[in-house]
C-alpha atoms as a PDB file:
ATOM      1  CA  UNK A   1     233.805 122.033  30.595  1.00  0.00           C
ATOM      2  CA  UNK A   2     236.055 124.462  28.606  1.00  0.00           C
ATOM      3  CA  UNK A   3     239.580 125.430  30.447  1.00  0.00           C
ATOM      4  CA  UNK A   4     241.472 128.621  28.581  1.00  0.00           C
ATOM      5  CA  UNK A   5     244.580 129.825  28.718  1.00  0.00           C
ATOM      6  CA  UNK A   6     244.386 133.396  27.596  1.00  0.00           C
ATOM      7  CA  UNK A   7     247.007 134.486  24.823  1.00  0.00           C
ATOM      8  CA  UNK A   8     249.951 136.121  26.533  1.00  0.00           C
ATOM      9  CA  UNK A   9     251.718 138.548  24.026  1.00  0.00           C
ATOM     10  CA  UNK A  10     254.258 139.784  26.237  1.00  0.00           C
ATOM     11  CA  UNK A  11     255.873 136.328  25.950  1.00  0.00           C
ATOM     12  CA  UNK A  12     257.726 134.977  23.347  1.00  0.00           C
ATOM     13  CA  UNK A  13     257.575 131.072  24.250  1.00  0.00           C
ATOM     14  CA  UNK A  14     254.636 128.857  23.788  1.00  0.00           C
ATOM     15  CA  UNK A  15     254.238 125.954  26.567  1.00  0.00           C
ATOM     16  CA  UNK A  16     251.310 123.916  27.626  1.00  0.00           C
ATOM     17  CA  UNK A  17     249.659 125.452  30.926  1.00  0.00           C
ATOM     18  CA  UNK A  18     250.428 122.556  33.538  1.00  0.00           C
ATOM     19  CA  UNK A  19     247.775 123.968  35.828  1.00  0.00           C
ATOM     20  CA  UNK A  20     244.880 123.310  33.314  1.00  0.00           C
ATOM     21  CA  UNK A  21     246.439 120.150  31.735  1.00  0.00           C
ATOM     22  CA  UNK A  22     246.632 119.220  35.647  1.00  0.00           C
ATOM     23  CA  UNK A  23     242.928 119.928  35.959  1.00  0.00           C
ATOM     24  CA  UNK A  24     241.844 118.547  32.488  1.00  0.00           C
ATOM     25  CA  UNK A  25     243.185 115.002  33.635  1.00  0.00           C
ATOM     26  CA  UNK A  26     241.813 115.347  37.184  1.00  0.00           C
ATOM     27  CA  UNK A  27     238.039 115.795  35.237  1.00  0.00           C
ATOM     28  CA  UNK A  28     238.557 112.966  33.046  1.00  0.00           C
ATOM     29  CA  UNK A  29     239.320 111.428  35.984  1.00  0.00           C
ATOM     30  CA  UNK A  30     236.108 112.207  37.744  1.00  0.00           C
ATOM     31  CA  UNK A  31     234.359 111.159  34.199  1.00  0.00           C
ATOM     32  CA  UNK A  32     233.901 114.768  33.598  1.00  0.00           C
ATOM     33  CA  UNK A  33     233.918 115.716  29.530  1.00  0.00           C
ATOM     34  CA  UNK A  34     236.758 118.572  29.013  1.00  0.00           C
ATOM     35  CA  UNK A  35     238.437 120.199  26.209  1.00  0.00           C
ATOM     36  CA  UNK A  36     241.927 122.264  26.549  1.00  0.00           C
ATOM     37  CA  UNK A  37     242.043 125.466  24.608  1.00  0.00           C
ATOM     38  CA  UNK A  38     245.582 126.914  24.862  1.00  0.00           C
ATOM     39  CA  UNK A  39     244.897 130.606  22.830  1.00  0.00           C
ATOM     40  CA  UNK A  40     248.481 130.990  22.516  1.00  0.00           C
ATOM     41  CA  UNK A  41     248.630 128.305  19.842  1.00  0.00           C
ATOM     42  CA  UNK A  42     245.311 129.219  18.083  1.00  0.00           C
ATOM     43  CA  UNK A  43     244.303 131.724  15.355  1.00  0.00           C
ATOM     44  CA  UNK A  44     241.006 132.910  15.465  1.00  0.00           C
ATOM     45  CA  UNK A  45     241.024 131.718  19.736  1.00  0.00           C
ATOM     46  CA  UNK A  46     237.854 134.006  20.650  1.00  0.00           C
ATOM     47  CA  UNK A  47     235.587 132.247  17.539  1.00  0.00           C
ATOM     48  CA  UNK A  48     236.952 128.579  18.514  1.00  0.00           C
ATOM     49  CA  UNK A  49     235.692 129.572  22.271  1.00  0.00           C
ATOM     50  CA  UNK A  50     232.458 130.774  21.152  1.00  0.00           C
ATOM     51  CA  UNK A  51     231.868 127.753  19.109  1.00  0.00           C
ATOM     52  CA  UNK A  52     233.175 125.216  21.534  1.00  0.00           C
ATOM     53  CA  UNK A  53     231.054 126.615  24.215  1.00  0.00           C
ATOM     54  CA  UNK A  54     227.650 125.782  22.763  1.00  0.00           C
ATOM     55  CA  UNK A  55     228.145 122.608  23.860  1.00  0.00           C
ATOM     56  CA  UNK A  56     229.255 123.167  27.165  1.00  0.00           C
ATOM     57  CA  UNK A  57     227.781 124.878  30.209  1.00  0.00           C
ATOM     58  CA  UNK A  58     230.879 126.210  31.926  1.00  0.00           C
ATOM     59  CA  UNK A  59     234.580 127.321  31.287  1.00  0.00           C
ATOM     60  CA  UNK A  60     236.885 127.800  33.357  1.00  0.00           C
ATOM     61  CA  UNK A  61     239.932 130.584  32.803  1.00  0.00           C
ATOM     62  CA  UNK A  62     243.233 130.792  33.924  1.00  0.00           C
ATOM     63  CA  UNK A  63     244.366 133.992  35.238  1.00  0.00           C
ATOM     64  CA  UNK A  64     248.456 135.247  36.385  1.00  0.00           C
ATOM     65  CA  UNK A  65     249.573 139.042  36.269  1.00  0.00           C
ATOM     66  CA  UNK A  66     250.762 138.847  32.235  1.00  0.00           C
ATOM     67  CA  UNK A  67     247.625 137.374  30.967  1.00  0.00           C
ATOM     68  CA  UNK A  68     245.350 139.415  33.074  1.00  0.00           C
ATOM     69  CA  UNK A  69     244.126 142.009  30.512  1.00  0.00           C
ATOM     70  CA  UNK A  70     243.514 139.117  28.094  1.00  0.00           C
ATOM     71  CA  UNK A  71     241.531 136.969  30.559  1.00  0.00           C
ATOM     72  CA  UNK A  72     238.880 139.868  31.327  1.00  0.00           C
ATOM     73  CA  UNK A  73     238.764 140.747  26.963  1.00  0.00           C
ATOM     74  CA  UNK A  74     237.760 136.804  26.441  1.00  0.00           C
ATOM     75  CA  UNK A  75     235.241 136.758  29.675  1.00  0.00           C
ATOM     76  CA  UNK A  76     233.688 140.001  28.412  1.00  0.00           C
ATOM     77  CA  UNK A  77     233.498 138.028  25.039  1.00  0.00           C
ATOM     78  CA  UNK A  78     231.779 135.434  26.619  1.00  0.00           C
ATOM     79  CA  UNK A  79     229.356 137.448  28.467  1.00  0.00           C
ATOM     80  CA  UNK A  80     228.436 139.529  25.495  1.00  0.00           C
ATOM     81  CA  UNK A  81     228.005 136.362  23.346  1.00  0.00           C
ATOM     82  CA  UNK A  82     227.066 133.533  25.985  1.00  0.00           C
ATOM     83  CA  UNK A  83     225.680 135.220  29.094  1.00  0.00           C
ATOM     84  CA  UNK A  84     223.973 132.272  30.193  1.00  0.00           C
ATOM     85  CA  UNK A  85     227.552 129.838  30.635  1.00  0.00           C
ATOM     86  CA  UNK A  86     228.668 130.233  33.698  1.00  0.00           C
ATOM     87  CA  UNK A  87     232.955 131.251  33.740  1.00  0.00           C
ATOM     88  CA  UNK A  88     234.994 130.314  36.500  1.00  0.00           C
ATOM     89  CA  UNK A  89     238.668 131.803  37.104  1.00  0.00           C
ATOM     90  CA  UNK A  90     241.642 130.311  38.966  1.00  0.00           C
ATOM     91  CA  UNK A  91     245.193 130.692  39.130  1.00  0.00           C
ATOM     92  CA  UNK A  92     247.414 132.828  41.115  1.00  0.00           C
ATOM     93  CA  UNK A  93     245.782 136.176  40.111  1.00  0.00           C
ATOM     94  CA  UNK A  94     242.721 135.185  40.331  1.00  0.00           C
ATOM     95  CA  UNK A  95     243.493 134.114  44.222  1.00  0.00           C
ATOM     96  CA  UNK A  96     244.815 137.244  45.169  1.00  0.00           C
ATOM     97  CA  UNK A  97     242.111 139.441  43.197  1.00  0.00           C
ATOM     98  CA  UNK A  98     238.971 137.905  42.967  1.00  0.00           C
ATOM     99  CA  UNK A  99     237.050 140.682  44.093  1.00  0.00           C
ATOM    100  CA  UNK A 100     238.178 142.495  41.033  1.00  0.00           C
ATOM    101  CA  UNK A 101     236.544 139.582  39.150  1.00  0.00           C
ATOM    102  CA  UNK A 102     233.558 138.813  40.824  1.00  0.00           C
ATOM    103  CA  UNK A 103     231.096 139.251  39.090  1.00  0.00           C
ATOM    104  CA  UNK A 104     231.856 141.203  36.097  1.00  0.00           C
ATOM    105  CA  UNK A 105     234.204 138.971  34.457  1.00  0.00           C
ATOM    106  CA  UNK A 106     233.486 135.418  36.559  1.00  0.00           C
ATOM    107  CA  UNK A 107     230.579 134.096  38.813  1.00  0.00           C
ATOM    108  CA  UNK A 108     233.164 131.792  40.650  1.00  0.00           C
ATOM    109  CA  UNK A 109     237.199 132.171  41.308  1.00  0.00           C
ATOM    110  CA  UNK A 110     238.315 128.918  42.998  1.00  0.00           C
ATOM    111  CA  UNK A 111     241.128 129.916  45.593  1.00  0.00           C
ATOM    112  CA  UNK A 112     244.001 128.349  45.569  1.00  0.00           C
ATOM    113  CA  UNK A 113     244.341 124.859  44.282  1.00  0.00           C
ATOM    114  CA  UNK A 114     241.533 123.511  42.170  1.00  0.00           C
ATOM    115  CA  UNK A 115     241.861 119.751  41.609  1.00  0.00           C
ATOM    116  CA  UNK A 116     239.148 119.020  43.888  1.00  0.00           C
ATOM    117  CA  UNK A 117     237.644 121.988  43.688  1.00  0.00           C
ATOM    118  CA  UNK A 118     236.727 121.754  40.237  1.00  0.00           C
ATOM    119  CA  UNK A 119     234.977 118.471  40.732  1.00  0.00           C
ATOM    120  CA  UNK A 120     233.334 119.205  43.202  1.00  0.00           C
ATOM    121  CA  UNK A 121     232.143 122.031  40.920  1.00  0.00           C
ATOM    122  CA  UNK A 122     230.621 120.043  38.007  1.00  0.00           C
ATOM    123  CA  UNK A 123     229.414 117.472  39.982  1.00  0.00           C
ATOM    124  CA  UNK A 124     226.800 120.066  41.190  1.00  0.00           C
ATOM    125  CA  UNK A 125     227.484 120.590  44.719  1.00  0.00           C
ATOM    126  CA  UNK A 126     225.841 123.161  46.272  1.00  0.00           C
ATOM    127  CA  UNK A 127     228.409 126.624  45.766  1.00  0.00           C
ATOM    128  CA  UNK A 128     228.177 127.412  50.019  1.00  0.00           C
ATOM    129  CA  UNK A 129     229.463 124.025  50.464  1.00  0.00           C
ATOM    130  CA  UNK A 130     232.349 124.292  48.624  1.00  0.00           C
ATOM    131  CA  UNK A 131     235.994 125.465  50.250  1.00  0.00           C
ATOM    132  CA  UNK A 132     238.462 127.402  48.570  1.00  0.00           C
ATOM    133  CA  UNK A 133     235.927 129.336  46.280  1.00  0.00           C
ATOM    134  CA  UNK A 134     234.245 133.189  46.248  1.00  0.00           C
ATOM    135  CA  UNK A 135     231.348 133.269  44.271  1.00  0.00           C
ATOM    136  CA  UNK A 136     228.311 135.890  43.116  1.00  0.00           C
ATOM    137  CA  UNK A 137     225.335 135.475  45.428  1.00  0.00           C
ATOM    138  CA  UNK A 138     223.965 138.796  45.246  1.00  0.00           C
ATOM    139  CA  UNK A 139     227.150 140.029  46.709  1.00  0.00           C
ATOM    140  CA  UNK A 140     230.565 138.341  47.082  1.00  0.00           C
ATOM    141  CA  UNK A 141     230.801 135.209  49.195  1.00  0.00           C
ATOM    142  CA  UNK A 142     233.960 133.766  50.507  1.00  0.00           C
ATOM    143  CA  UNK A 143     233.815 130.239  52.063  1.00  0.00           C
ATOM    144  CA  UNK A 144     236.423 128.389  53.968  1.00  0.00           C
ATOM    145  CA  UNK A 145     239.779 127.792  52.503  1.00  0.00           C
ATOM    146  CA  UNK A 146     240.635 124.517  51.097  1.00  0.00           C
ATOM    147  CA  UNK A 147     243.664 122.222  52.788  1.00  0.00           C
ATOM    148  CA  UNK A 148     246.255 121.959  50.322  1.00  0.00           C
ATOM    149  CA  UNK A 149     246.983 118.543  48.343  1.00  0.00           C
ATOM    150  CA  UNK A 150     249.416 116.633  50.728  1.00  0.00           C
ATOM    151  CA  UNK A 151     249.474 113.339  48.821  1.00  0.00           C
ATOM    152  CA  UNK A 152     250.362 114.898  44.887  1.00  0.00           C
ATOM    153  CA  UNK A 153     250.165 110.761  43.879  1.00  0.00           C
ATOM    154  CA  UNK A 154     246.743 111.983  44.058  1.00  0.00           C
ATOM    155  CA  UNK A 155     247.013 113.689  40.938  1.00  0.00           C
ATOM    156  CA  UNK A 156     246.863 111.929  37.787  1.00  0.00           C
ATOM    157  CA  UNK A 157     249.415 113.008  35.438  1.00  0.00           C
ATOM    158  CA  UNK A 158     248.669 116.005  33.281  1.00  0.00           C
ATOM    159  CA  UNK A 159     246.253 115.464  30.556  1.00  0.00           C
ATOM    160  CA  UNK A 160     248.919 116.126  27.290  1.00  0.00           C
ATOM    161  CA  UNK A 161     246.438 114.404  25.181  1.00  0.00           C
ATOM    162  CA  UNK A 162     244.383 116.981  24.975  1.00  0.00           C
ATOM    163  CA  UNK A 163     246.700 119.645  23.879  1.00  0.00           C
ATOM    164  CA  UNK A 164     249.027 119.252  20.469  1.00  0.00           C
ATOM    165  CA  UNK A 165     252.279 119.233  21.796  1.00  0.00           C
ATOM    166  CA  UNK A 166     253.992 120.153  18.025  1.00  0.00           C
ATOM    167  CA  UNK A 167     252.482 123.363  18.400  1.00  0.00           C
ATOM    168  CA  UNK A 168     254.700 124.407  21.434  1.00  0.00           C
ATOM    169  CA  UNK A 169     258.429 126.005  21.019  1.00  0.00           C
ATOM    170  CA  UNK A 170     261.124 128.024  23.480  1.00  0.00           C
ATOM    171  CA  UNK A 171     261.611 131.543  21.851  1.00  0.00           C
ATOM    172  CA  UNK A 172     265.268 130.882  21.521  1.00  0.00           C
ATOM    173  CA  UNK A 173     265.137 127.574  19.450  1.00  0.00           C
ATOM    174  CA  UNK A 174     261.768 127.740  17.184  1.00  0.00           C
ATOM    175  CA  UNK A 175     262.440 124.717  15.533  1.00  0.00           C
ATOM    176  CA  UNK A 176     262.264 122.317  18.435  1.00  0.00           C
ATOM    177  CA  UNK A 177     259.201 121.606  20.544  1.00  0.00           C
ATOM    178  CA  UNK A 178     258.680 122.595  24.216  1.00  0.00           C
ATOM    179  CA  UNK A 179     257.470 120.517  27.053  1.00  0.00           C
ATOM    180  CA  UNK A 180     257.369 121.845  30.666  1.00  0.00           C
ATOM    181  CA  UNK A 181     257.493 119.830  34.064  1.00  0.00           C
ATOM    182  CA  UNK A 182     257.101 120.800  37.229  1.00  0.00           C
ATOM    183  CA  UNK A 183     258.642 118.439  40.506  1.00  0.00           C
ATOM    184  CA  UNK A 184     256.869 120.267  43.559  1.00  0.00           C
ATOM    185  CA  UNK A 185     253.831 122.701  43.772  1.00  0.00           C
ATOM    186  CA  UNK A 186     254.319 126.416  45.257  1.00  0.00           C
ATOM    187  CA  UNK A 187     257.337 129.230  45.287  1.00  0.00           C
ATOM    188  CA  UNK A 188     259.634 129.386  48.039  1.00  0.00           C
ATOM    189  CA  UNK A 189     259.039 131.908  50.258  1.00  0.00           C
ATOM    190  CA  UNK A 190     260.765 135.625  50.016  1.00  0.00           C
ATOM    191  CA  UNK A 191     262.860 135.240  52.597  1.00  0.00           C
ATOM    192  CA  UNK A 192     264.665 131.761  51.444  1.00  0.00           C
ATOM    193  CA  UNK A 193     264.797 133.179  47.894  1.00  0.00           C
ATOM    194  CA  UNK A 194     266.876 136.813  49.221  1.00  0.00           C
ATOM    195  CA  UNK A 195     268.499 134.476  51.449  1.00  0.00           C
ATOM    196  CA  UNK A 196     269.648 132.098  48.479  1.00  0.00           C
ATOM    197  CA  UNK A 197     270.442 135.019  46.416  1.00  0.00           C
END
């Protein structure tokens, strides 16, 4: 499996996506084969996709509010090129808008977290017995949510291998390289961020 994240050109900094590097090292994990294609790094990102692709069935993109636009340009790329791999969105746009996706620019969005999600994905389970994913069946199907991750231990770290680390830096200081953590999963809510504020 191929997991993208799009270019973002509103955005000066270049980072590794924690989300896919998360689900990268939960594949290899599972014994899954994966490669990491972060476009904002890359020159010539939609003919490195095309190419990787032909020897892989599926690719999963990541999708927030800034890199929306790009997301559906690459997926119509794909679909154009490749119609017969299947593309599979997540991330929090995605979540919140799959029915904007579906099927156009993905035949899945998986809802929420996708650790387990995505294995259960490649290991070929059948798509109506899979929570926290909608998915193209003639029409848009919605099955049961997916409990979130208690136990995060459950998570291997994320997969930095498979990303070149030199090629990240923070707008503000070019010459030194960027590497992003993350210590607990979700936003606060609204109301304890206006009530912190």
């Amino acid at each position: 499996m191929i997991l993208i994240n799009p270019p973002n050109s509103s955005v000066g900094t270049k980072h590794p996506h924690l989300g896919i590097l998360y689900l990268a090292a939960t594949l290899e994990k599972a014994g899954k084969p994966v490669v990491v294609l972060n476009c904002q790094c890359l020159k010539n990102y939609r003919s490195i996709i095309l190419k990787a692709l032909k020897d892989h069935e599926e690719v999963g993109i990541t999708v927030n509010v800034f890199t929306s636009a790009e997301a559906k340009d690459l997926a119509r790329i794909i679909r154009s090129y490749l119609p017969e791999k299947r593309i599979i969105m997540g991330g929090p746009y995605a979540t919140v808008m799959y029915k904007q996706l579906i099927p156009d620019y993905a035949d899945i969005v998986v809802l929420g977290e996708g650790e387990e999600t995505i294995v259960e994905l490649m290991d070929g389970k059948a798509l109506d017995r899979i929570k926290g994913i909608a998915y193209w069946d003639g029409e848009i199907k919605v099955n049961s949510p997916r409990e979130l991750i208690e136990n995060l231990d459950f998570i291997p770290f994320p997969a930095y291998h498979l990303t070149d680390i030199k090629g990240y830096r923070f707008s503000a200081y070019r010459a030194l390289p960027l590497v992003t953590m993350i210590s607990s999963r979700g936003c606060p809510p609204w109301p304890l961020k206006s009530r912190l504020l």
